[in-house]
N, C-alpha and C. Protein backbone atom coordinates (compact mmCIF):
# COMPACT_ATOMS: atom_id res chain seq x y z
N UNK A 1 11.43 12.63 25.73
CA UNK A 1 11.51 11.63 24.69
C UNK A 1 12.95 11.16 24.58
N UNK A 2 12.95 9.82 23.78
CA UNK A 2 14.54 9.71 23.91
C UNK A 2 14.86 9.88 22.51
N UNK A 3 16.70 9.90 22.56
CA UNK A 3 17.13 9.54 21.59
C UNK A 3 17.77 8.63 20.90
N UNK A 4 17.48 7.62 19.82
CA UNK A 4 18.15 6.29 19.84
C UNK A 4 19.43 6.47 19.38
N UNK A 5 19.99 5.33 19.38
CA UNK A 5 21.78 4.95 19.04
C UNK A 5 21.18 4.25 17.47
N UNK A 6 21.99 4.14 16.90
CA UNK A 6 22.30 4.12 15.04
C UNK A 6 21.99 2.47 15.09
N UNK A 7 22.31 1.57 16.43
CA UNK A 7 21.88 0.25 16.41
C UNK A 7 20.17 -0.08 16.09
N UNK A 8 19.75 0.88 17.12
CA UNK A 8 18.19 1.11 17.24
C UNK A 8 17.26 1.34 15.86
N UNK A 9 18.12 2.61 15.19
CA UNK A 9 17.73 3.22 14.27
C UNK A 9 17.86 2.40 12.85
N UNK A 10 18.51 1.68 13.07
CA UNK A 10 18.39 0.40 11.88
C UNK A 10 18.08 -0.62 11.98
N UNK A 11 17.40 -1.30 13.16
CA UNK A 11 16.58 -2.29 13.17
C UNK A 11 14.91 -1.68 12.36
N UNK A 12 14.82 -0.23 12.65
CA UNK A 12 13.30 0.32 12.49
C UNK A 12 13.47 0.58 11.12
N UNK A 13 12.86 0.06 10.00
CA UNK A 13 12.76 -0.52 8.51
C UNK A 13 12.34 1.02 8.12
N UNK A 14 11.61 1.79 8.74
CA UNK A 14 10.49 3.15 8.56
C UNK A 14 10.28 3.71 9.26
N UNK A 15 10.35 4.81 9.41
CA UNK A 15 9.67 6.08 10.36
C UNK A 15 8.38 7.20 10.22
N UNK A 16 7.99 7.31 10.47
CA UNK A 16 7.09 8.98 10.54
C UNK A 16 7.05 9.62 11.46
N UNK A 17 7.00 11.22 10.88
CA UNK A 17 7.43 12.10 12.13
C UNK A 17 5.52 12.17 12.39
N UNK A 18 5.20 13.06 13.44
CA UNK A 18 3.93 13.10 14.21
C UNK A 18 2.82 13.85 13.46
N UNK A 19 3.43 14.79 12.71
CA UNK A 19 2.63 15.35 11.37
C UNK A 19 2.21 14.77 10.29
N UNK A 20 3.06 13.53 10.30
CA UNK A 20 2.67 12.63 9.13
C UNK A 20 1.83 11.26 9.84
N UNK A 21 1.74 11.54 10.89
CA UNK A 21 0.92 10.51 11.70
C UNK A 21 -0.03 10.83 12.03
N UNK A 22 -0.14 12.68 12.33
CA UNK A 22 -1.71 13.25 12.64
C UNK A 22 -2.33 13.39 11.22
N UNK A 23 -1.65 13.39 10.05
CA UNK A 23 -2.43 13.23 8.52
C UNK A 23 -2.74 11.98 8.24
N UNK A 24 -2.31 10.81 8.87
CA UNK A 24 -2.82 9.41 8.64
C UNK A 24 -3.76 9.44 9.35
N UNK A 25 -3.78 9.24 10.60
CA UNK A 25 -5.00 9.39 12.12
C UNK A 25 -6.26 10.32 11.66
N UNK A 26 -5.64 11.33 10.63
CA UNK A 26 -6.94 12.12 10.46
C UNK A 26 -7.49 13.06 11.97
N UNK A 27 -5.88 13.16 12.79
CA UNK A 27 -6.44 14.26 14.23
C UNK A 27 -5.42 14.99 13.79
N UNK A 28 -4.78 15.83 15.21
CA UNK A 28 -4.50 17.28 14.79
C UNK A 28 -2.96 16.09 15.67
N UNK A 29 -2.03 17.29 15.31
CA UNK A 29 -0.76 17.14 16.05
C UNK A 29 -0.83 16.95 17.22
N UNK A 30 -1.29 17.65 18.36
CA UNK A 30 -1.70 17.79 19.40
C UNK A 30 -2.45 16.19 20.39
N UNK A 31 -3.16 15.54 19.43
CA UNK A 31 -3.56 14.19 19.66
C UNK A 31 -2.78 13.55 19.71
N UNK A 32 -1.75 12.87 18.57
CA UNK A 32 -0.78 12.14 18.34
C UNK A 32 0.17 12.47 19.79
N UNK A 33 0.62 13.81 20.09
CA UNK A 33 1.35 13.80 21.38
C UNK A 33 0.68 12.92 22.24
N UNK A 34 -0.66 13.75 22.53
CA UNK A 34 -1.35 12.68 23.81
C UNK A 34 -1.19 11.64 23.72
N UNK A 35 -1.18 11.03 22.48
CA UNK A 35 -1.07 9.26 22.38
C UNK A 35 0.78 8.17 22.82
N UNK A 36 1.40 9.34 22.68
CA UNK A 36 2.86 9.05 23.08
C UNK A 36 2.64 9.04 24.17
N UNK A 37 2.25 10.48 24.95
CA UNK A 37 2.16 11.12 26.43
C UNK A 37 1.46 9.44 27.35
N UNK A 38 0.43 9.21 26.63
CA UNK A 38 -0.63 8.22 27.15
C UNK A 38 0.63 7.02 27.04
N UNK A 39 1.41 6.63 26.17
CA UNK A 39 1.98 5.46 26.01
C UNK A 39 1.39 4.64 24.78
N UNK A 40 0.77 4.50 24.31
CA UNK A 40 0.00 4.10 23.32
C UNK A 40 0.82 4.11 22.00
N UNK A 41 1.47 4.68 22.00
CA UNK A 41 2.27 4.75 20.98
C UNK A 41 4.19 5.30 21.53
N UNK A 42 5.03 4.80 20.88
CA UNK A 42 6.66 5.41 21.79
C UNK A 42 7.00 6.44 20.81
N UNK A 43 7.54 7.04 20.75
CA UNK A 43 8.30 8.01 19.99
C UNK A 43 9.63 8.56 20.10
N UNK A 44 10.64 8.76 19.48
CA UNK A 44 11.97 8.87 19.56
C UNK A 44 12.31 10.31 18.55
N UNK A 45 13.41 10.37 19.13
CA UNK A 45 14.43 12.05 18.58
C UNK A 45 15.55 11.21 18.03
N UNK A 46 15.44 11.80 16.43
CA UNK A 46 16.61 11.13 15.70
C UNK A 46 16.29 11.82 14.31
N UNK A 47 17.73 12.04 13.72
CA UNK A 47 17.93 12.62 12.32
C UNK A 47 18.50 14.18 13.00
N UNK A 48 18.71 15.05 11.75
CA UNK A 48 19.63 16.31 12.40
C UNK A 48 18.98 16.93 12.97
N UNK A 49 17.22 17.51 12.51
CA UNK A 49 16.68 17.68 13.63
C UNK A 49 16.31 17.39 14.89
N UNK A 50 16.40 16.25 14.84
CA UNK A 50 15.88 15.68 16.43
C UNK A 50 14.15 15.67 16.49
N UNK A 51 13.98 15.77 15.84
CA UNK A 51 12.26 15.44 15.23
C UNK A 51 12.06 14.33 16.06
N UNK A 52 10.80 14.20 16.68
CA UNK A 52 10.40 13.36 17.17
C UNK A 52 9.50 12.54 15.82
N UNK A 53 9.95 11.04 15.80
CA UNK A 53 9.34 9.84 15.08
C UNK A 53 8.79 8.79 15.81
N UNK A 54 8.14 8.04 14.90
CA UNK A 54 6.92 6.85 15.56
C UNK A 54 7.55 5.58 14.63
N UNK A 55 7.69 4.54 15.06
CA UNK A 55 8.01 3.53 13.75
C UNK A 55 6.70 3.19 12.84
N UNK A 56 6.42 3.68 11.45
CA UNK A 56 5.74 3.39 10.64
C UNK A 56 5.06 2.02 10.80
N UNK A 57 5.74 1.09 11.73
CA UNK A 57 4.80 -0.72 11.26
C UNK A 57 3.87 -0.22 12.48
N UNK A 58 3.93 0.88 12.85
CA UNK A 58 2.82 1.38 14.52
C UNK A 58 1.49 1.73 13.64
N UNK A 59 1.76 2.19 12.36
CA UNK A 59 0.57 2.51 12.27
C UNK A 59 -0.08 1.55 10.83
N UNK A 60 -1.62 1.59 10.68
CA UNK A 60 -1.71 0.35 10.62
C UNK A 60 -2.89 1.41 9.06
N UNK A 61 -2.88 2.00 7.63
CA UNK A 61 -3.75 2.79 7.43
C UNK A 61 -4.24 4.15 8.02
N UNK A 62 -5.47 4.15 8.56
CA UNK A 62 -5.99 5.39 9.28
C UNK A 62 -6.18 4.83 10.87
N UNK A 63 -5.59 4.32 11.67
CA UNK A 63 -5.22 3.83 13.02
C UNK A 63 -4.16 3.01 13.66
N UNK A 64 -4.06 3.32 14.65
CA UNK A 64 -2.98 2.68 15.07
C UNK A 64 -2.92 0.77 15.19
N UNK A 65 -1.58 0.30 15.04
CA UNK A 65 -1.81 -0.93 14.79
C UNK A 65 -2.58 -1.66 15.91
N UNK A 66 -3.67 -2.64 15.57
CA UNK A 66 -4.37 -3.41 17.22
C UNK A 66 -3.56 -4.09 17.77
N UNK A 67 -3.48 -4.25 19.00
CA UNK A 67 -2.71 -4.77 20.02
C UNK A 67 -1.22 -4.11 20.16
N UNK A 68 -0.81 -3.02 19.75
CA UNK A 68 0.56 -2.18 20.24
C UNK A 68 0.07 -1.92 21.32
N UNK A 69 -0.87 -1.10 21.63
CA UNK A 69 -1.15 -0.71 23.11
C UNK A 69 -0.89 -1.36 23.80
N UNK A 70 -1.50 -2.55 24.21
CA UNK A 70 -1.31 -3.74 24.90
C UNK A 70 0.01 -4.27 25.09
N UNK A 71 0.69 -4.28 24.27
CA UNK A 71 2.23 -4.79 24.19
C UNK A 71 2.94 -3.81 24.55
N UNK A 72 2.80 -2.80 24.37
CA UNK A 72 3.44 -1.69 25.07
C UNK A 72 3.59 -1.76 26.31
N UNK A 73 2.42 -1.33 26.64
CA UNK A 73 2.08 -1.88 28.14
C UNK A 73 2.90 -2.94 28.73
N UNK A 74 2.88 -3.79 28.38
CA UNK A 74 3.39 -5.14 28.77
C UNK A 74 4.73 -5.12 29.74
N UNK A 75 5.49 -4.49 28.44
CA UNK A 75 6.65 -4.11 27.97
C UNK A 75 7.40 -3.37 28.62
N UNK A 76 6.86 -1.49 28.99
CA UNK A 76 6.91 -0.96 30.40
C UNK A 76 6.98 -1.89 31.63
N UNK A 77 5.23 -2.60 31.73
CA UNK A 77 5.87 -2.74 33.16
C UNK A 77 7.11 -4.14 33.33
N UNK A 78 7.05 -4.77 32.22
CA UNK A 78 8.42 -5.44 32.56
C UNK A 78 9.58 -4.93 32.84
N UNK A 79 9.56 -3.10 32.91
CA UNK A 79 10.82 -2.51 33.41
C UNK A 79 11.42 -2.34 31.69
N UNK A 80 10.94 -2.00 30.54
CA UNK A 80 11.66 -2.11 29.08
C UNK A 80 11.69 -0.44 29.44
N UNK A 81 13.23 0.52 28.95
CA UNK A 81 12.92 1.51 28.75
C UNK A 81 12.48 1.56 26.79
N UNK A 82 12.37 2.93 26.10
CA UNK A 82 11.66 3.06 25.15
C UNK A 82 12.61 2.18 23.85
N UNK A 83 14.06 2.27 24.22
CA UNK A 83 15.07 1.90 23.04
C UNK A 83 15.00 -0.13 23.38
N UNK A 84 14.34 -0.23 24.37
CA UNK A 84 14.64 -1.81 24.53
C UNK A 84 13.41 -2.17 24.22
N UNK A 85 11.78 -1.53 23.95
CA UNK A 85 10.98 -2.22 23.24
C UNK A 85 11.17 -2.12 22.04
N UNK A 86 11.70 -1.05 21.33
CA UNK A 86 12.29 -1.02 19.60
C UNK A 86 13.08 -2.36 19.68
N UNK A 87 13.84 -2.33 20.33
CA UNK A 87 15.15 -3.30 19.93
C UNK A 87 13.80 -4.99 19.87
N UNK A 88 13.31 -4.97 20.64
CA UNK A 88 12.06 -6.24 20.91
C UNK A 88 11.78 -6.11 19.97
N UNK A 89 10.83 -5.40 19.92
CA UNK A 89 9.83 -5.17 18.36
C UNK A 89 10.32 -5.33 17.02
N UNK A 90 11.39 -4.82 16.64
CA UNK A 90 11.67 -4.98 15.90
C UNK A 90 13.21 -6.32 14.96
N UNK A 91 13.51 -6.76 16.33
CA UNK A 91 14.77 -7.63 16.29
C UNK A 91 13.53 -9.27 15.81
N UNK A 92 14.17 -9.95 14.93
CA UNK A 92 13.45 -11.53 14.49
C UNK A 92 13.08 -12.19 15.50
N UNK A 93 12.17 -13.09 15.48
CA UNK A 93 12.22 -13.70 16.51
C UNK A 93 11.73 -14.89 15.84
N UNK A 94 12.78 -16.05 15.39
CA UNK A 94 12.46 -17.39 14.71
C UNK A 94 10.98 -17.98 15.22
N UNK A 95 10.35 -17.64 16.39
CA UNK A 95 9.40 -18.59 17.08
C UNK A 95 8.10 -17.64 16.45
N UNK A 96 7.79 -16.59 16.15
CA UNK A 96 6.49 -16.32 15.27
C UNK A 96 6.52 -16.97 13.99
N UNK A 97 7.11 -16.37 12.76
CA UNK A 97 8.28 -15.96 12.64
C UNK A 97 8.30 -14.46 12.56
N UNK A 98 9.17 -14.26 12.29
CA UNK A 98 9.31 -12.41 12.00
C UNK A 98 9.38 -11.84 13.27
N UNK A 99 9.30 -10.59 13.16
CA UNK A 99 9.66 -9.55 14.69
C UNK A 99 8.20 -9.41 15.02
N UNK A 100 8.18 -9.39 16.42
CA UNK A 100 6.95 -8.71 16.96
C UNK A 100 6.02 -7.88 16.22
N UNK A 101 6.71 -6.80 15.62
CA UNK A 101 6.61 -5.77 15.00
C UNK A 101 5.37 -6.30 13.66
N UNK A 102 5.99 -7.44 13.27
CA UNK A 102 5.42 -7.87 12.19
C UNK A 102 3.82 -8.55 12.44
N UNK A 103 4.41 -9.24 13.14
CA UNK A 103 3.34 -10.01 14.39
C UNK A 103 2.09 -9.06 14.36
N UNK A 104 2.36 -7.90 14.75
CA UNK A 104 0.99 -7.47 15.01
C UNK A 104 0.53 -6.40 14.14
N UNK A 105 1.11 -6.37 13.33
CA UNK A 105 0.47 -5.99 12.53
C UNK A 105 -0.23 -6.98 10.98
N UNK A 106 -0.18 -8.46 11.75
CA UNK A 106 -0.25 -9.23 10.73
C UNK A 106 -1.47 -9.89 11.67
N UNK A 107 -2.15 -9.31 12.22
CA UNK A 107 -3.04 -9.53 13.79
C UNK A 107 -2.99 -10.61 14.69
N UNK A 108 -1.48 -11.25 14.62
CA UNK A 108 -1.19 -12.00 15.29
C UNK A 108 -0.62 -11.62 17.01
N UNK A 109 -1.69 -10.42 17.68
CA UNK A 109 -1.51 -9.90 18.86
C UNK A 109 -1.06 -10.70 19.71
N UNK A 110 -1.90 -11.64 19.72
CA UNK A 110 -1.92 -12.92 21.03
C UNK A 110 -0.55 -13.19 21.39
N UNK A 111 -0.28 -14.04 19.74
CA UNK A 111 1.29 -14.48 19.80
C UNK A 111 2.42 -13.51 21.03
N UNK A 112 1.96 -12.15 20.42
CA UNK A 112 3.21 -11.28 20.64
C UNK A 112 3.10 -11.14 21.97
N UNK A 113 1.57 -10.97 22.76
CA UNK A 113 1.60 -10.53 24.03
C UNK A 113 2.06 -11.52 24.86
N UNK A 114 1.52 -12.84 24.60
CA UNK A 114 2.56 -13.76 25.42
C UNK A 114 3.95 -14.30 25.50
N UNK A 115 4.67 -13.96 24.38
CA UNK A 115 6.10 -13.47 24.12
C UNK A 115 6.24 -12.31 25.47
N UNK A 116 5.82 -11.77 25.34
CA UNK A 116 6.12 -10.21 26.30
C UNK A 116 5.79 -10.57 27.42
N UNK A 117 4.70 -11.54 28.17
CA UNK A 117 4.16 -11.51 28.94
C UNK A 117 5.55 -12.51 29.79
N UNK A 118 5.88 -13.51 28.70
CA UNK A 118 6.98 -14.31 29.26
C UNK A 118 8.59 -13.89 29.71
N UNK A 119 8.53 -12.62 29.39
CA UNK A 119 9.63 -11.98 29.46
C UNK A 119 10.08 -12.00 31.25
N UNK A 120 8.43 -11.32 31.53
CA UNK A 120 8.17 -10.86 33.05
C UNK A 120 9.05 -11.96 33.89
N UNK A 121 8.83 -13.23 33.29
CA UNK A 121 9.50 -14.40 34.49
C UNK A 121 10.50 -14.41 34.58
C-alpha cells in the first residue's frame, strides 16, 4: 500500500480506516482488503499509525460508490500510480463541475469515465 505526501492528504476532504468501512459494507475486515487487493477500491497509509484508509466520497451508505470501479480501472491502465488517481479524483475540474470524486458519487459516472478515458490519448 502506499503512503501519501500532506499534498495528497488534503485534497481528500474524509477518510475511513477499513474497520469503519467493513461496519458500513456490513462484511468482515477481511473483505474490504480483498476489495483494495481486487482494485475496486485504493487505499493508503497515513496518520501516526500508518493505518491503512479509503477516501470516504468511495463509499456511497452501505456500498461502494457506482462507477469507482470502473474509473479506477481506467485510471491504472492509463499507467496512474495510487497517489495520482487521488490527486484526479479529488483535484476540481471546472468541466463537470466539481472533482471526479464528486461526479460519481452524484451518479454522474459517464461524465467521469470519459474524462479518464481521454486522459489515455
Amino acid at each position: 500500500m502506499t503512503e501519501i505526501d500532506a499534498k495528497i492528504d488534503a485534497l481528500v476532504p474524509a477518510w475511513l480506516t477499513l474497520p469503519d468501512i467493513a461496519e458500513r459494507l456490513g462484511v468482515e475486515v477481511t473483505r474490504v482488503r480483498q476489495l483494495v487487493k481486487e482494485g475496486q477500491l485504493i487505499a493508503v497509509r497515513r496518520g501516526e499509525n500508518r493505518a491503512l484508509h479509503v477516501p470516504a466520497a468511495f463509499i456511497d451508505g452501505d456500498k461502494v460508490v457506482k462507477g469507482l470501479t470502473g474509473t479506477l480501472t481506467l485510471l491504472r491502465d492509463d499507467g496512474f500510480r495510487v497517489e495520482e488517481m487521488l490527486e484526479w479524483l479529488f483535484t476540481p475540474d471546472p468541466s463537470l463541475p466539481g472533482t471526479p470524486a464528486q461526479a460519481l458519487s452524484e451518479n454522474r459516472g459517464t461524465e467521469v469515465k470519459r474524462r479518464a478515458q481521454a486522459l489515455a490519448v
